[in-house]
Protein backbone atom coordinates (compact mmCIF):
# COMPACT_ATOMS: atom_id res chain seq x y z
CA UNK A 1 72.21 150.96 49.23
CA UNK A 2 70.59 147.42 48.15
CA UNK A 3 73.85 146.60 46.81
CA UNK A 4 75.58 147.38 50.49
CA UNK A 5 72.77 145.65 52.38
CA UNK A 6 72.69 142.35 49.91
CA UNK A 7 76.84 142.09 50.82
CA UNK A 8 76.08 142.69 53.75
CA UNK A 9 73.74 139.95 54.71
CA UNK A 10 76.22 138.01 52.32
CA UNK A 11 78.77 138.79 55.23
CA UNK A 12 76.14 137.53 57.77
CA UNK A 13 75.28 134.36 56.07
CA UNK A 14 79.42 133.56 56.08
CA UNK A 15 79.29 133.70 59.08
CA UNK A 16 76.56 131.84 60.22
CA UNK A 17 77.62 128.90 58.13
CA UNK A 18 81.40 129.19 59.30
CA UNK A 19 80.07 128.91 63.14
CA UNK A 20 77.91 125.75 61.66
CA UNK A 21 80.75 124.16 60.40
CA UNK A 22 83.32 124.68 63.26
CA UNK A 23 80.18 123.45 65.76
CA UNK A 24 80.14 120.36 63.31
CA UNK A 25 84.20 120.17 63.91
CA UNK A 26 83.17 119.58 68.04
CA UNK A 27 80.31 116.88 67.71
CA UNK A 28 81.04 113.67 69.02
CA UNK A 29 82.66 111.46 66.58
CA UNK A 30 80.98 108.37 67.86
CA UNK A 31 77.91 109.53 67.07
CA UNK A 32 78.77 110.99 63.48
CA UNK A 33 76.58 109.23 61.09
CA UNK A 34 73.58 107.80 63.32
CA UNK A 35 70.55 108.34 61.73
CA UNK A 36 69.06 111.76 62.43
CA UNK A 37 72.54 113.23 64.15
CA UNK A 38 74.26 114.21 61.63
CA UNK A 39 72.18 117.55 60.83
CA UNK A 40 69.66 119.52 63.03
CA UNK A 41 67.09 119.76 59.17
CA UNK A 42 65.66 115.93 60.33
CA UNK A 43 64.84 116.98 63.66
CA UNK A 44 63.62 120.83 63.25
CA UNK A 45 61.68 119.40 60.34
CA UNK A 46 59.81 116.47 62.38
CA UNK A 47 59.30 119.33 65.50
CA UNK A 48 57.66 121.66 62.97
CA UNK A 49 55.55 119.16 61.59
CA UNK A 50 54.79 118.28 65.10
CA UNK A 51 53.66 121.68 66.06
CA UNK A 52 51.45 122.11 62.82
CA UNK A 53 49.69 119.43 63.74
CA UNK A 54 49.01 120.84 67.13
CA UNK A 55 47.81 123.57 65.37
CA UNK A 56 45.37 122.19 63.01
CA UNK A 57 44.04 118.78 64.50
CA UNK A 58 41.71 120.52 66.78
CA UNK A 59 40.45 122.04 64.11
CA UNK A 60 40.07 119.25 61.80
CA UNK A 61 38.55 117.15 64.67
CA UNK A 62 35.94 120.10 65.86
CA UNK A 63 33.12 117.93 63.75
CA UNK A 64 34.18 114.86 64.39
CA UNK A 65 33.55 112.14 66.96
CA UNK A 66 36.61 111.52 69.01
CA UNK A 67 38.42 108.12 68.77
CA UNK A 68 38.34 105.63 71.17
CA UNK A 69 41.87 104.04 70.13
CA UNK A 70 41.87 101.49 72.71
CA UNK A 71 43.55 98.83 70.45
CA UNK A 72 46.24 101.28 69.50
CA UNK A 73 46.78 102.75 72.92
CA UNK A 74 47.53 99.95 75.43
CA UNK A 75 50.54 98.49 72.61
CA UNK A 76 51.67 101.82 71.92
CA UNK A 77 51.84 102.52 75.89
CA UNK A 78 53.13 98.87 76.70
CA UNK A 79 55.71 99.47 73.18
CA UNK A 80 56.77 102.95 75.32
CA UNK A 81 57.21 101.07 78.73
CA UNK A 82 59.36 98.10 77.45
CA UNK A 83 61.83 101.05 75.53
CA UNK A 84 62.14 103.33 78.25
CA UNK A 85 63.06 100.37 80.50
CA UNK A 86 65.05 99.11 77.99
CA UNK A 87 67.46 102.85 78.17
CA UNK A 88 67.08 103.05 81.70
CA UNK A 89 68.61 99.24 82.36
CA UNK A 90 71.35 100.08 79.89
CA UNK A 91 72.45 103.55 81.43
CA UNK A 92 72.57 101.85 84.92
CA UNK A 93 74.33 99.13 83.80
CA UNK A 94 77.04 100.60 81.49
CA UNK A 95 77.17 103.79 84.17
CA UNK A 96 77.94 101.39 87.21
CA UNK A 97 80.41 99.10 85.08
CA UNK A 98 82.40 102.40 84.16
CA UNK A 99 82.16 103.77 88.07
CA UNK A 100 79.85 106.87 86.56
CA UNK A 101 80.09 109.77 89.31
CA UNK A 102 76.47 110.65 89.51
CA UNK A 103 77.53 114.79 90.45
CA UNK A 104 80.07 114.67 87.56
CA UNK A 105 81.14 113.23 85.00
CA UNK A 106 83.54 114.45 82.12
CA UNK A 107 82.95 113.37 78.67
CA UNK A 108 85.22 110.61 77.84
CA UNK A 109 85.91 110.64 74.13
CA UNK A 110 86.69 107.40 74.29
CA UNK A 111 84.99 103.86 72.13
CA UNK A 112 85.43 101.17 74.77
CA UNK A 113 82.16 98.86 74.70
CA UNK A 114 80.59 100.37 77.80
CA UNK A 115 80.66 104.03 76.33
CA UNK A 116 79.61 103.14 73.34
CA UNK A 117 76.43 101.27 75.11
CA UNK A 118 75.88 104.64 77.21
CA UNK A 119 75.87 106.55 73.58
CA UNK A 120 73.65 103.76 72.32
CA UNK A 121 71.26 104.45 75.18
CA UNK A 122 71.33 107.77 74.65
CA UNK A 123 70.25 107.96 71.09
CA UNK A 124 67.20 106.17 71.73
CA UNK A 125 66.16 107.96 74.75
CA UNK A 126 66.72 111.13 71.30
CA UNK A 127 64.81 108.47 69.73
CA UNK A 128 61.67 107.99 72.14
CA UNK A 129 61.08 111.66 72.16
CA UNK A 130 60.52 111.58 68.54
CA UNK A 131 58.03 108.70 69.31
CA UNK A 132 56.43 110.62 72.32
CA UNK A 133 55.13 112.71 69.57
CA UNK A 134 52.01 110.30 69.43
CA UNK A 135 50.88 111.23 73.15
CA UNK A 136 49.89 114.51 71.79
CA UNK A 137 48.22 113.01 68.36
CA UNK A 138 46.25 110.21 70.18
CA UNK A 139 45.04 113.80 72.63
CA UNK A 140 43.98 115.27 69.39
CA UNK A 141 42.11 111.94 67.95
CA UNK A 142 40.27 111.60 71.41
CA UNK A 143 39.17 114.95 71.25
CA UNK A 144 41.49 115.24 74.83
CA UNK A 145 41.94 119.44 74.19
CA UNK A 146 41.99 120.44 77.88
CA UNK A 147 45.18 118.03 77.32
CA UNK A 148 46.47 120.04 74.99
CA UNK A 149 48.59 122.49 77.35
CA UNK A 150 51.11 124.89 76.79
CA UNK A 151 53.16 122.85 79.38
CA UNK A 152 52.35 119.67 77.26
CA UNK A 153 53.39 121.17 73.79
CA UNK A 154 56.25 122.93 75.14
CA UNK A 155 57.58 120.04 76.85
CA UNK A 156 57.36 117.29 73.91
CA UNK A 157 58.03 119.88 71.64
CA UNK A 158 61.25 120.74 72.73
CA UNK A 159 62.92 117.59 74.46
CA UNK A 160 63.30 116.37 70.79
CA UNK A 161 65.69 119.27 69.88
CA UNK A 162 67.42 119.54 72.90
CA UNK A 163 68.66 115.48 73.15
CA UNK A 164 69.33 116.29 69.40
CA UNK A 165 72.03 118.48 70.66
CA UNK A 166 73.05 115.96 73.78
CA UNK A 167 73.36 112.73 71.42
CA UNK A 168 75.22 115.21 68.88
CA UNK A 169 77.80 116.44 71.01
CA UNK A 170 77.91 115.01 74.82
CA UNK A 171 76.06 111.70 74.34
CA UNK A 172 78.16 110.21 77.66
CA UNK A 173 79.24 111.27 80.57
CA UNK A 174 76.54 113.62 82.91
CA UNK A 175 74.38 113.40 79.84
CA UNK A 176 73.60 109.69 81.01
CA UNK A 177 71.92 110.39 84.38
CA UNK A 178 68.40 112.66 83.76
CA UNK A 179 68.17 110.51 80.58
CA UNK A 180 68.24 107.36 83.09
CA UNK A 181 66.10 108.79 85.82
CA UNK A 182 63.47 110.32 83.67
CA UNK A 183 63.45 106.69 81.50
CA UNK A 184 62.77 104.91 84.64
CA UNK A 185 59.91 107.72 85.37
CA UNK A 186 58.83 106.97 82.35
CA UNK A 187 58.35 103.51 82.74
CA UNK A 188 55.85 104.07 85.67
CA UNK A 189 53.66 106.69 83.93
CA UNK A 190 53.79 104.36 80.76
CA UNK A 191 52.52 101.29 82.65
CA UNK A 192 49.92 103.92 84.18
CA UNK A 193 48.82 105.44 80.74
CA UNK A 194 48.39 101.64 79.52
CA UNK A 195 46.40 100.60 82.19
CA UNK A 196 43.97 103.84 82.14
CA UNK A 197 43.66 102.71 78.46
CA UNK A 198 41.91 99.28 79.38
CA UNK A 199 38.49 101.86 80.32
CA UNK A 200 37.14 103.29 83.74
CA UNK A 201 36.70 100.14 85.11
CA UNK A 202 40.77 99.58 85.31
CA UNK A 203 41.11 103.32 85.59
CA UNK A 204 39.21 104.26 89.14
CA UNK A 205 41.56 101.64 90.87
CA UNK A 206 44.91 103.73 89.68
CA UNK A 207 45.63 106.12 92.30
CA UNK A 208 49.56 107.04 91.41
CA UNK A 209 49.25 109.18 89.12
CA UNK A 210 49.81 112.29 91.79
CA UNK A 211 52.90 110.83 92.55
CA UNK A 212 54.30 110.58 89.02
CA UNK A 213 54.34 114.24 89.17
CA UNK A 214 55.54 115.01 92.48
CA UNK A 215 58.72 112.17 90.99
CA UNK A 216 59.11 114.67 87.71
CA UNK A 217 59.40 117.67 90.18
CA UNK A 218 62.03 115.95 92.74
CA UNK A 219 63.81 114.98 89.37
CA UNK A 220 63.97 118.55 88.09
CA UNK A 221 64.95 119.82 91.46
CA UNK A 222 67.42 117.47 91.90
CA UNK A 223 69.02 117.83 88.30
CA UNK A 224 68.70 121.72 88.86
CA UNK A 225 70.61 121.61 92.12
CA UNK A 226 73.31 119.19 89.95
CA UNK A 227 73.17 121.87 87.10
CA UNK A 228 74.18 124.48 89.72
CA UNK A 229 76.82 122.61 91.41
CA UNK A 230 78.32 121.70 88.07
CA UNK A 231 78.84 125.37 87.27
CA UNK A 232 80.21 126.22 91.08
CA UNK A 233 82.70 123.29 91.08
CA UNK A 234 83.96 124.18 87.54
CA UNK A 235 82.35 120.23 86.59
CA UNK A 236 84.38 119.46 83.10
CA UNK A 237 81.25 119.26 80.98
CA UNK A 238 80.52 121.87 78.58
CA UNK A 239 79.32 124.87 80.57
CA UNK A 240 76.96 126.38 77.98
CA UNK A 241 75.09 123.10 78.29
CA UNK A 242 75.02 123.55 81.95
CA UNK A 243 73.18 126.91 81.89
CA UNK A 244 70.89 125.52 79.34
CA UNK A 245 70.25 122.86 81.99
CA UNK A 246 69.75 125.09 84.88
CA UNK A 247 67.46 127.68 82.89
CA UNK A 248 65.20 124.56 81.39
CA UNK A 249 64.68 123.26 84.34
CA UNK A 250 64.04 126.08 85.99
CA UNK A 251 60.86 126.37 83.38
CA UNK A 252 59.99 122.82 83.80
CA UNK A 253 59.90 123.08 88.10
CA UNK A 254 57.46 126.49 87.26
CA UNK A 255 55.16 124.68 84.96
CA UNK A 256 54.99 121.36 86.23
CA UNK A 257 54.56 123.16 89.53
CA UNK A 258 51.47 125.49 88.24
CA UNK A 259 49.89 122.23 86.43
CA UNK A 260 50.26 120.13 90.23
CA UNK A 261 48.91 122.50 91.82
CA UNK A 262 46.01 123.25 89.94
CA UNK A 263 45.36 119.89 89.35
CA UNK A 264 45.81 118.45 92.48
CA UNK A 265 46.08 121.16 95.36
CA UNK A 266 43.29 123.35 94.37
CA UNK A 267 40.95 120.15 93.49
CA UNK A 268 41.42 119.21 96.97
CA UNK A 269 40.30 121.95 98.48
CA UNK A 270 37.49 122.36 96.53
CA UNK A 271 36.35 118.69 97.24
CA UNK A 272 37.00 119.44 100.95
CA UNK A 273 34.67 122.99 100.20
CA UNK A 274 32.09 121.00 99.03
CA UNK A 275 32.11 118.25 101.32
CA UNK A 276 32.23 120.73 104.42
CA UNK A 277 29.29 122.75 102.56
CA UNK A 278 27.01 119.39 102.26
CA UNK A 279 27.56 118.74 105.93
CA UNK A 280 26.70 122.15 106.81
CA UNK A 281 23.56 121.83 104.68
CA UNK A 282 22.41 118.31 105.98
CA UNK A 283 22.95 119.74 109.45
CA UNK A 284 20.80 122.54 108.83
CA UNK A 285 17.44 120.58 109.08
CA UNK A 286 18.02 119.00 112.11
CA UNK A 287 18.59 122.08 114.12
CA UNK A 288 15.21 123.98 112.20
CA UNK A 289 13.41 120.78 113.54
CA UNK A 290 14.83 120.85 117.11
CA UNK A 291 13.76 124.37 116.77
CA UNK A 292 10.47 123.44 115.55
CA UNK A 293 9.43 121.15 118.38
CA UNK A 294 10.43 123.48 121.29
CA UNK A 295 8.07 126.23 119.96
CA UNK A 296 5.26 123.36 119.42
């Protein structure tokens, strides 16, 4: 029986690894040897490491007096805004130069100076998400829990992996267009982030930050809507990776939805509750006195 099961999972383990290699066979040639594309261990390992520390920072920091950070925050935000402009710039250049189709385009195997700047591009925007990690360590430092989401974690957690797979494999063609919008979103809620940084003082006077969401949830519409037009008009990109696009951002429209509306929706009418509640209680005097005086 043990002997059956162990050949078994023998049998299984073939398998596995002969799927691995023929995946390896369809990566992207141009990208073969970059640092961290070669094998998923680099990335998985650095996501793990991520989410442990998610795990137990709270915990270490329960006792301890939160961080102020200032000095690291508004370089490290300014650092974020210069790179994500940097990607963005590149991927509209190199994407207009080449006549990019902005519904589809094909992956063009191809190592003419403009695709290989797109596939540059690309691997830093794999890059920054690695870096992004910080946002979520500077939370935990700060003592910022209630930042701490599931929608947070999930989000940093697994953009890493999944531009892992788009620099591996497709790191042209439709690949270049959410990593240009969101790059150029970026660069707005970096320049916010940095600002906010400098104290309240800088802080009460920034008034976008609404808006940064509402851009994140036309940009996952709009790439959904792309996603499902892709798979209608038989797009020649890889149609797994299509799917995967449709059914992430379908997650990323629900929870960046819940988060704007709790945060911004529901806040509003409870400010306008209040308000309307204050008025009806400063209201309330006047008419007891009116009262008052015709009974006198």
């Amino acid at each position: 029986m043990s002997l059956r099961f162990f050949n078994s999972s023998q049998s299984v383990m073939e398998k596995v690894y002969k799927y691995y290699q023929w995946t390896q066979e369809l990566s992207d040639e141009r990208t073969r040897g970059w640092l961290m594309v070669d094998s998923p261990i680099p990335t998985l390992a650095y996501t793990l490491i991520y989410l442990s520390i998610v795990t137990i920072g709270p915990r270490l920091m329960r006792d301890r007096k939160p961080y102020k950070l200032t000095s690291i925050l508004v370089p490290y935000n300014m650092l974020m805004c210069a790179l994500n402009l940097y990607i963005a710039i590149e991927l509209l250049v190199a994407s207009t130069r080449l006549k990019y189709s902005y519904v589809c385009q094909p992956v063009t195997y191809v190592n003419t100076q403009e695709e290989l700047r797109i596939a540059n591009a690309v691997w830093w925007y794999y890059f920054s998400k690695l870096l992004e990690f910080c946002d979520t360590f500077f939370f935990i430092l700060r003592k910022k829990d209630a930042q701490l989401t599931f929608l947070h974690v999930y989000h940093h957690s697994t953009m890493f992996f999944l531009w892992w797979i788009g620099i591996k494999w497709v790191p042209s063609g439709s690949t270049f267009l959410p990593a240009m919008v969101n790059s150029f979103i970026h660069v707005l809620m970096y320049s916010y982030y940095a600002l906010a940084a400098l104290g309240p003082h800088i802080a009460k006077y920034l008034w976008w930050k609404k808006y940064l969401t509402i851009l994140q949830l036309i940009q996952f519409t709009t790439a959904l809507i792309l996603g499902v037009n892709g798979i209608k008009s038989g797009c020649d990109f890889p149609l797994w990776m299509q799917y995967l696009l449709v059914f992430y951002m379908i997650t990323f429209i629900v929870l960046f939805g819940n988060f704007y509306a709790k945060a911004y929706i529901h806040k509003e009418k409870e400010a306008k509750k209040s308000k309307d509640e204050i008025q009806n209680n400063n209201n309330c005097p006047e008419v007891t006195n009116e009262n008052d005086k015709k009974s006198q």
